[in-house]
N, C-alpha and C. Protein backbone atom coordinates (compact mmCIF):
# COMPACT_ATOMS: atom_id res chain seq x y z
N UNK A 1 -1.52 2.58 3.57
CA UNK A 1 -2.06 3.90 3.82
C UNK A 1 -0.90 4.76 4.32
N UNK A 2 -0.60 6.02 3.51
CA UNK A 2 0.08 6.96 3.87
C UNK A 2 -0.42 8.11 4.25
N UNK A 3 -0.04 9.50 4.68
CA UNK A 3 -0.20 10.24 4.62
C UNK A 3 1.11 11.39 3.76
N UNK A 4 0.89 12.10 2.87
CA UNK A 4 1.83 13.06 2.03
C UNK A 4 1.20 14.36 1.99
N UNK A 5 1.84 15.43 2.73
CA UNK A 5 1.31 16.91 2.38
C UNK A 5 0.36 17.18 3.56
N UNK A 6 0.28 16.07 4.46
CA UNK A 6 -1.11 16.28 4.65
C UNK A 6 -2.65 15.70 4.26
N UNK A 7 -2.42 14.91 3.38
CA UNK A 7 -3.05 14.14 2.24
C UNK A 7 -3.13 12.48 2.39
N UNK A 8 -3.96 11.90 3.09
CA UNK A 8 -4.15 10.51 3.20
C UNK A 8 -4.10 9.95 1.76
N UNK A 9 -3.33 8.61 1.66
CA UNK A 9 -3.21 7.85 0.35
C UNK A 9 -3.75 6.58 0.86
N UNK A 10 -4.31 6.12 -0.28
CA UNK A 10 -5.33 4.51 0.49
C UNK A 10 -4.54 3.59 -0.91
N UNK A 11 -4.00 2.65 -0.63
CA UNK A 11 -3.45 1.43 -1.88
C UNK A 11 -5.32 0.49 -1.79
N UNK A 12 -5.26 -0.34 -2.92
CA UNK A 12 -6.02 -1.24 -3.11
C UNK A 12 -6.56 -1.69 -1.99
N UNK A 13 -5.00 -2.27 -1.05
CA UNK A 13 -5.61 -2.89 -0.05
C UNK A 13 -6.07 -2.44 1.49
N UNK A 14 -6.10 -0.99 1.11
CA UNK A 14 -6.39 -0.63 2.45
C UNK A 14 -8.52 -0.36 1.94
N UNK A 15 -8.33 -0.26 1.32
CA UNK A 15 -9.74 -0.11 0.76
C UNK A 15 -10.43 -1.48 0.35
N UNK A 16 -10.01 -2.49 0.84
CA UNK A 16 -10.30 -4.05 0.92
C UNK A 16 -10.30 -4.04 2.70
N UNK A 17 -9.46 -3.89 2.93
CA UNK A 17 -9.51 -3.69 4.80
C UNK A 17 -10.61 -2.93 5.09
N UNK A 18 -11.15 -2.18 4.75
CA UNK A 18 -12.16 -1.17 5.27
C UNK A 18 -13.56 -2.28 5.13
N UNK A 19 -13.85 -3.21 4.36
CA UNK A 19 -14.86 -4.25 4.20
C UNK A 19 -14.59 -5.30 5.28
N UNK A 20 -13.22 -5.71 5.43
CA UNK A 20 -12.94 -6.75 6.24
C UNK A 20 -12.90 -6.47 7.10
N UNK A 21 -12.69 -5.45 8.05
CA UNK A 21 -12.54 -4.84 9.45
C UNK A 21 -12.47 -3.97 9.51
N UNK A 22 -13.32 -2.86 10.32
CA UNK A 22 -13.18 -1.39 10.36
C UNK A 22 -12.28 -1.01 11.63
N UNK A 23 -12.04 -2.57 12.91
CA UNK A 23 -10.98 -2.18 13.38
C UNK A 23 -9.69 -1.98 12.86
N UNK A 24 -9.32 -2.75 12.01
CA UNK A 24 -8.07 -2.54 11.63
C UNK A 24 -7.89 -1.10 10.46
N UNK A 25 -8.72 -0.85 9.88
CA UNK A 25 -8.65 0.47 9.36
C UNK A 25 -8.53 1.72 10.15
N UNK A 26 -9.50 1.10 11.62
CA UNK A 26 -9.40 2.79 12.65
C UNK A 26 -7.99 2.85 13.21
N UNK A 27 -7.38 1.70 13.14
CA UNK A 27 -5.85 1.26 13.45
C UNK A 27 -4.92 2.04 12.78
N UNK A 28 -5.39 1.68 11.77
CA UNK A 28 -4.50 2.10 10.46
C UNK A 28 -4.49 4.12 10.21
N UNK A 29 -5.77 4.29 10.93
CA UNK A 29 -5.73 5.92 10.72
C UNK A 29 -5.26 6.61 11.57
N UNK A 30 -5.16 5.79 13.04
CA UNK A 30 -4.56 5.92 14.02
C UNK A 30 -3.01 6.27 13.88
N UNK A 31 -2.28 5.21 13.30
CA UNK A 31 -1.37 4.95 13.45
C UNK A 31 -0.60 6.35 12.20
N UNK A 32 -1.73 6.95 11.61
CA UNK A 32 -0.78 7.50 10.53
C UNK A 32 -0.47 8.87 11.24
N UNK A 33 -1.49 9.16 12.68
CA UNK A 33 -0.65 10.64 13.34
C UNK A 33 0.11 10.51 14.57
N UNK A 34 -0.27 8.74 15.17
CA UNK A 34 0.43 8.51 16.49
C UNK A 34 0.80 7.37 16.03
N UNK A 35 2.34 6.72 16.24
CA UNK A 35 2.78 5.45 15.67
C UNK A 35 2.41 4.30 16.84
N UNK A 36 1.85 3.13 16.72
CA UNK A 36 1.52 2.40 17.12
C UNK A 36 2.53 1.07 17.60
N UNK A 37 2.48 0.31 18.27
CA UNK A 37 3.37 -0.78 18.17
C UNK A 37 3.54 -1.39 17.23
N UNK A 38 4.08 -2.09 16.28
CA UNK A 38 3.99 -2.76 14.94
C UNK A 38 5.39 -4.41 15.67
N UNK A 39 4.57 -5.59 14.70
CA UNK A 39 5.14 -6.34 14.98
C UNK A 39 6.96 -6.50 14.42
N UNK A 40 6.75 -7.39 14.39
CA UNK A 40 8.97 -7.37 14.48
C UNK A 40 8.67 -8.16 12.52
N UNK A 41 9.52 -7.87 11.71
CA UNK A 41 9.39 -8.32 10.43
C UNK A 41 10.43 -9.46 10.53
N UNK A 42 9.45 -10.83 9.80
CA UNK A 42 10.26 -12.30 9.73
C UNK A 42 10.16 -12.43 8.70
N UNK A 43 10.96 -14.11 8.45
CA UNK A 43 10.67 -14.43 6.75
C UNK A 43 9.19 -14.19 6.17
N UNK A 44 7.87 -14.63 6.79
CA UNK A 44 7.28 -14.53 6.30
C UNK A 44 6.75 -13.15 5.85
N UNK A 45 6.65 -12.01 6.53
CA UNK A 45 6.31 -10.58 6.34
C UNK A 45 7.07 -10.24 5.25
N UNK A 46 8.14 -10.75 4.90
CA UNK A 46 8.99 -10.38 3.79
C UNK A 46 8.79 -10.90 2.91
N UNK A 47 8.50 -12.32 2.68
CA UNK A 47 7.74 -13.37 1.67
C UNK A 47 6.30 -12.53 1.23
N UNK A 48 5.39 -11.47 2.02
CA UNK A 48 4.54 -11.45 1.28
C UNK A 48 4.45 -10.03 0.97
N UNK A 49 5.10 -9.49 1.63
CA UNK A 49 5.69 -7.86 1.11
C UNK A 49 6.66 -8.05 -0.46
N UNK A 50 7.32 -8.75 -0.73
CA UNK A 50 8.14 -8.43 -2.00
C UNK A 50 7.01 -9.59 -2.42
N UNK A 51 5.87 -10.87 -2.62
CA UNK A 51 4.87 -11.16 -3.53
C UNK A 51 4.33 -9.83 -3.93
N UNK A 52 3.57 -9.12 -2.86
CA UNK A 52 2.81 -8.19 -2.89
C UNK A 52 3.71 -7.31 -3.69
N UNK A 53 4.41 -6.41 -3.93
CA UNK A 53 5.33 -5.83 -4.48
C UNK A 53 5.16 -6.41 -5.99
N UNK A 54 5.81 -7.93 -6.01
CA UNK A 54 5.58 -7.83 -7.52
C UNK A 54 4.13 -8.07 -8.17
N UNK A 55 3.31 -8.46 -7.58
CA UNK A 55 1.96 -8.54 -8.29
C UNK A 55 1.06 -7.18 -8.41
N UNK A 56 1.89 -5.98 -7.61
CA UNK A 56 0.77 -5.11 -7.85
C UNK A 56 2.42 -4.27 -9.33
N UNK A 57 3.41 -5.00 -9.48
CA UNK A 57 4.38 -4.57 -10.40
C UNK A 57 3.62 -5.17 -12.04
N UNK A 58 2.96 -6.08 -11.87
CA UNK A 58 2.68 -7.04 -13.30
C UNK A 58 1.73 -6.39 -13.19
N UNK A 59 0.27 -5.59 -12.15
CA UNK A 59 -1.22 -4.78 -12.51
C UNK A 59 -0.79 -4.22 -13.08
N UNK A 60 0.36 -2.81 -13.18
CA UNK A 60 0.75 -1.59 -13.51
C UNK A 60 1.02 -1.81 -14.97
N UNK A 61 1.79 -3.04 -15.31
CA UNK A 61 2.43 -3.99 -16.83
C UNK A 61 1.58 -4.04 -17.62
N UNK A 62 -0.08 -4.63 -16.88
CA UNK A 62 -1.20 -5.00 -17.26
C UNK A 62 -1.74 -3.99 -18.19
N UNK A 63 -2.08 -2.81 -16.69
CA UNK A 63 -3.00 -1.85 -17.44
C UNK A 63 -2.13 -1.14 -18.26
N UNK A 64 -0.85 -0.75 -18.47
CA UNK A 64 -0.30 0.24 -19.57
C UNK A 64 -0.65 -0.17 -20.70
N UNK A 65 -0.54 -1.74 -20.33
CA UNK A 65 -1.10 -2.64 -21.99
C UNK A 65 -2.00 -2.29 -22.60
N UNK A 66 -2.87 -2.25 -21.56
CA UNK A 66 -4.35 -2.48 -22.13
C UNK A 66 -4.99 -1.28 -22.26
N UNK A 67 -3.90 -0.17 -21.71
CA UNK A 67 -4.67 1.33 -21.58
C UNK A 67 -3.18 2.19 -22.03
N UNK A 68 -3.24 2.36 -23.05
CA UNK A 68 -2.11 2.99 -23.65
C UNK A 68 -1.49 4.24 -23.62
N UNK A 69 -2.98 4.79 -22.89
CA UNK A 69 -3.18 6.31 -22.29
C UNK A 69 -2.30 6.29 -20.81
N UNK A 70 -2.09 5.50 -20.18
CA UNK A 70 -1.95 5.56 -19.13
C UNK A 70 -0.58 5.82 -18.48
N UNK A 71 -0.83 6.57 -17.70
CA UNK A 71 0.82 7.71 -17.21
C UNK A 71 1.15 7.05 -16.07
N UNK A 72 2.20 6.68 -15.93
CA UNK A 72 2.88 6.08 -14.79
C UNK A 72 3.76 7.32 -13.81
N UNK A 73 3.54 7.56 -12.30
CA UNK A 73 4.07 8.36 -11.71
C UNK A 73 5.27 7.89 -10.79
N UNK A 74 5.37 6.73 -10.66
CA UNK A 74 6.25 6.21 -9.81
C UNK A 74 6.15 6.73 -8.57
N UNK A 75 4.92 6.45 -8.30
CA UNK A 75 3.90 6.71 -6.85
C UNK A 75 4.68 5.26 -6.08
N UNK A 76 4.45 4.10 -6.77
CA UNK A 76 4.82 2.78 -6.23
C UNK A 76 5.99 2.71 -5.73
N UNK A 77 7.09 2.75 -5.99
CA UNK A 77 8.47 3.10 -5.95
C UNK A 77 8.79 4.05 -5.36
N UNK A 78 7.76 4.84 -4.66
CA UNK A 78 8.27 6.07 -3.73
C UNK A 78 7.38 5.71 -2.49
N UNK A 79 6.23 4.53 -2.58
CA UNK A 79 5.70 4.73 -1.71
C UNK A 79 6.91 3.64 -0.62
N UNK A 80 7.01 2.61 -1.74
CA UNK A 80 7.80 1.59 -0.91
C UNK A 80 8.87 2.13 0.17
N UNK A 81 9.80 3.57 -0.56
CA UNK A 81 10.80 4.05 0.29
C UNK A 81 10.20 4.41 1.21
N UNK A 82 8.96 4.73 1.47
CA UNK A 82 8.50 5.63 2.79
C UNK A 82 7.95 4.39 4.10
N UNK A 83 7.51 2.89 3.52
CA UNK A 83 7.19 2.12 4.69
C UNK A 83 8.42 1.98 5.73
């Protein structure tokens, strides 16, 4: 979850969080106008940040396939620079 312009952005999985815990979502909305403590990044946070990275890289592979219409903005690749 970002915010751009002014403009909240929700990925897949923040809209999977909102089912699994609405604390961690009020967290998450929190944190996008007052920054919060955030933990320290280890191997593992990095192990599932670049998985995560490439599996939502092979969805994007997926659907151009299968949807030929489909315009790629390089939303992904700009969001990454902003975490």
């Amino acid at each position: 979850m970002q915010k751009r312009g002014g403009q909240v952005l929700y990925s897949a999985a923040d809209i999977v969080d909102v089912f699994e815990c609405e604390h961690l979502t009020s967290r998450d909305l929190i944190n996008l106008d007052t920054a919060l403590l955030s933990t320290v990044d280890n191997d593992e946070v990095k192990l599932k940040e670049t998985k995560g990275h490439a599996h939502e890289d092979r969805f994007v592979v997926r659907l151009k396939t299968q949807h030929r219409t489909l315009k790629s903005t390089r939303w992904a690749e700009d969001c990454r620079q902003c975490i």
